[in-house]
Protein backbone atom coordinates (compact mmCIF):
# COMPACT_ATOMS: atom_id res chain seq x y z
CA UNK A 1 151.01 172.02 93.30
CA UNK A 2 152.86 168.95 94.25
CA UNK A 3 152.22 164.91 92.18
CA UNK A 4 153.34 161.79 93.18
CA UNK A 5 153.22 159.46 90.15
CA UNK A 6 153.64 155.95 91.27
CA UNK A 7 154.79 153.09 88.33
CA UNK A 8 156.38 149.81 88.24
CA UNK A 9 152.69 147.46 89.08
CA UNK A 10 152.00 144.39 86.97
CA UNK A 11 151.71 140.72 87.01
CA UNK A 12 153.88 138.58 88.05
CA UNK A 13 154.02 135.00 89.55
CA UNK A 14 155.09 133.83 92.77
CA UNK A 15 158.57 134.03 93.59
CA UNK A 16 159.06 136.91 91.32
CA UNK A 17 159.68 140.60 91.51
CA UNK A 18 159.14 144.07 90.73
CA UNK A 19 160.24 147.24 91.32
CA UNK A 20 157.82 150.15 92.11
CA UNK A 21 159.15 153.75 91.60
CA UNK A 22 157.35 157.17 92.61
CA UNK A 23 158.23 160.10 91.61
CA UNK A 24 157.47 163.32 93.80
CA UNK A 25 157.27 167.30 91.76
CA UNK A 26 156.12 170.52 91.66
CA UNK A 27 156.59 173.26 94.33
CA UNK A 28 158.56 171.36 96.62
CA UNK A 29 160.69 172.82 99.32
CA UNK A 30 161.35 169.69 100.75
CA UNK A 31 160.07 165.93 101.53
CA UNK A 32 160.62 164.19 104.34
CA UNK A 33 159.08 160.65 105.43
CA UNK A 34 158.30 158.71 102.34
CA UNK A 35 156.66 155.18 102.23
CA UNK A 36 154.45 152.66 100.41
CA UNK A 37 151.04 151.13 101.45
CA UNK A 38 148.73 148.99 99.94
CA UNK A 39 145.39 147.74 100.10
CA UNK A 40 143.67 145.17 98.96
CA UNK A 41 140.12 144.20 98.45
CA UNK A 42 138.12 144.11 101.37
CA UNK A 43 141.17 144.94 103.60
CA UNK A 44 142.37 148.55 105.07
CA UNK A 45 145.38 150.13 104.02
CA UNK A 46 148.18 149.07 105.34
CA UNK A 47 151.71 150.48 105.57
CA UNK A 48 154.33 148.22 104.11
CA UNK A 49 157.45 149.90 103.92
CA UNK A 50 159.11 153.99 105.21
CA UNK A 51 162.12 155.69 104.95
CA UNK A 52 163.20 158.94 106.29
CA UNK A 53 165.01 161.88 104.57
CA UNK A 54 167.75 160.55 106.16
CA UNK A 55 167.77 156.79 105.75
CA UNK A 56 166.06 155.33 108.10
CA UNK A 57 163.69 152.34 107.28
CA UNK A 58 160.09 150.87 108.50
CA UNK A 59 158.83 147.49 106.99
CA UNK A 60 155.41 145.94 107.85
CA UNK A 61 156.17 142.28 109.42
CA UNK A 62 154.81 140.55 106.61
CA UNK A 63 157.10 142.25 104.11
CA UNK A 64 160.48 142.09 106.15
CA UNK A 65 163.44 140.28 104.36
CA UNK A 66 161.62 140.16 100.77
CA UNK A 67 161.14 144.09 100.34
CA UNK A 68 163.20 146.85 99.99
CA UNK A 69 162.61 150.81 100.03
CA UNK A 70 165.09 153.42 98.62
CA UNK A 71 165.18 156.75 97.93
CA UNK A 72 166.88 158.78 95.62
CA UNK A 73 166.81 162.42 97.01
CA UNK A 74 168.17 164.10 94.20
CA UNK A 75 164.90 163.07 92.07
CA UNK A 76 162.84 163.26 94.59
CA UNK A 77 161.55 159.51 94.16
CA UNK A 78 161.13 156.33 96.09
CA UNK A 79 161.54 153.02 95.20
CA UNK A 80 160.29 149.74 96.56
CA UNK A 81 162.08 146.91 95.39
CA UNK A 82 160.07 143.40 96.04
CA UNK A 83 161.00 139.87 95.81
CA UNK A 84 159.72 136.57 96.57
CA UNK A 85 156.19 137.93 95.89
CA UNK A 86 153.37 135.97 96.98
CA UNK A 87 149.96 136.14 96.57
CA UNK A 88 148.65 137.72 99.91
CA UNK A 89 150.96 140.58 98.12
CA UNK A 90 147.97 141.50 95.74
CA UNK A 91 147.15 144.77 96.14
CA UNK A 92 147.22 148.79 94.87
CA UNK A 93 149.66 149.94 96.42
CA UNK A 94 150.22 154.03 96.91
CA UNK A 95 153.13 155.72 97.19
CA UNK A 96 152.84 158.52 100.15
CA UNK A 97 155.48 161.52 101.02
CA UNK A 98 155.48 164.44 103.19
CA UNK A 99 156.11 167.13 101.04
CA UNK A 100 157.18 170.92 102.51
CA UNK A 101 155.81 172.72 99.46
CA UNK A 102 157.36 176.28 98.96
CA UNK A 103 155.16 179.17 101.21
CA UNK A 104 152.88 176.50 101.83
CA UNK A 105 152.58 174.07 105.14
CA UNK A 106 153.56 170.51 105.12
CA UNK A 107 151.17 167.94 104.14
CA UNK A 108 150.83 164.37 103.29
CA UNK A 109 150.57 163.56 99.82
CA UNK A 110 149.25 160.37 97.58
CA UNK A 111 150.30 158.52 94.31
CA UNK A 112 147.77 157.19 92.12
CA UNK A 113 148.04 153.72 92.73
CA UNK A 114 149.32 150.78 90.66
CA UNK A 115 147.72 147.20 90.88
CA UNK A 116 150.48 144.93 91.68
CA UNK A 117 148.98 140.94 91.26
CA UNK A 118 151.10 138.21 92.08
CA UNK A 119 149.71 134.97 90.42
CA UNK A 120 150.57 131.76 88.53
């Protein structure tokens, strides 16, 4: 009833960037908190960046300053911009939304995953 495809991983070397995009459809009423978290090998998943319906942004501590999350409501899609990457940023990272799907309760919903690896 309701996909999040999540895009934008790769490889890239330190100091770079890249842009992750998710993309939220099906029968949605309406989505409210949406965020990215990542995990890597060996390591729980972590949250690394929020943002409300209305704005409002969450960044882990080790992300603050060099990542950015957007939203575009009209599309229903979140972005997560990152810059000076490093490579403690290696990781999958998921994108996650509450979704309100239409007759149906809200629940939180996953992304696939895409590998971001940040390497020289």
């Amino acid at each position: 009833q309701v996909q999040l495809v999540d895009s934008g991983g790769g490889l890239v070397q330190p100091g770079g960037s890249l842009r992750l995009s998710c993309a939220a459809s099906g029968s949605i009423f309406s989505i409210g908190v949406m965020g990215w978290y990542r995990q890597a090998p060996g390591k729980q998943r972590e949250m690394v960046a929020a943002i409300t319906s209305g704005g409002g942004t969450t960044y882990a501590d080790s992300v603050k300053g060099r990542f950015t999350i957007s939203r575009d409501n009209a599309k229903n899609t979140v972005y997560l911009q990152m810059a000076s990457l490093r490579p403690e940023d290696t990781a999958v990272y998921y994108c996650n939304a509450r979704v309100r799907q239409i007759g149906v309760n809200e629940y939180t919903h996953w992304g696939q995953g895409t590998q971001v690896t940040v390497s020289s």
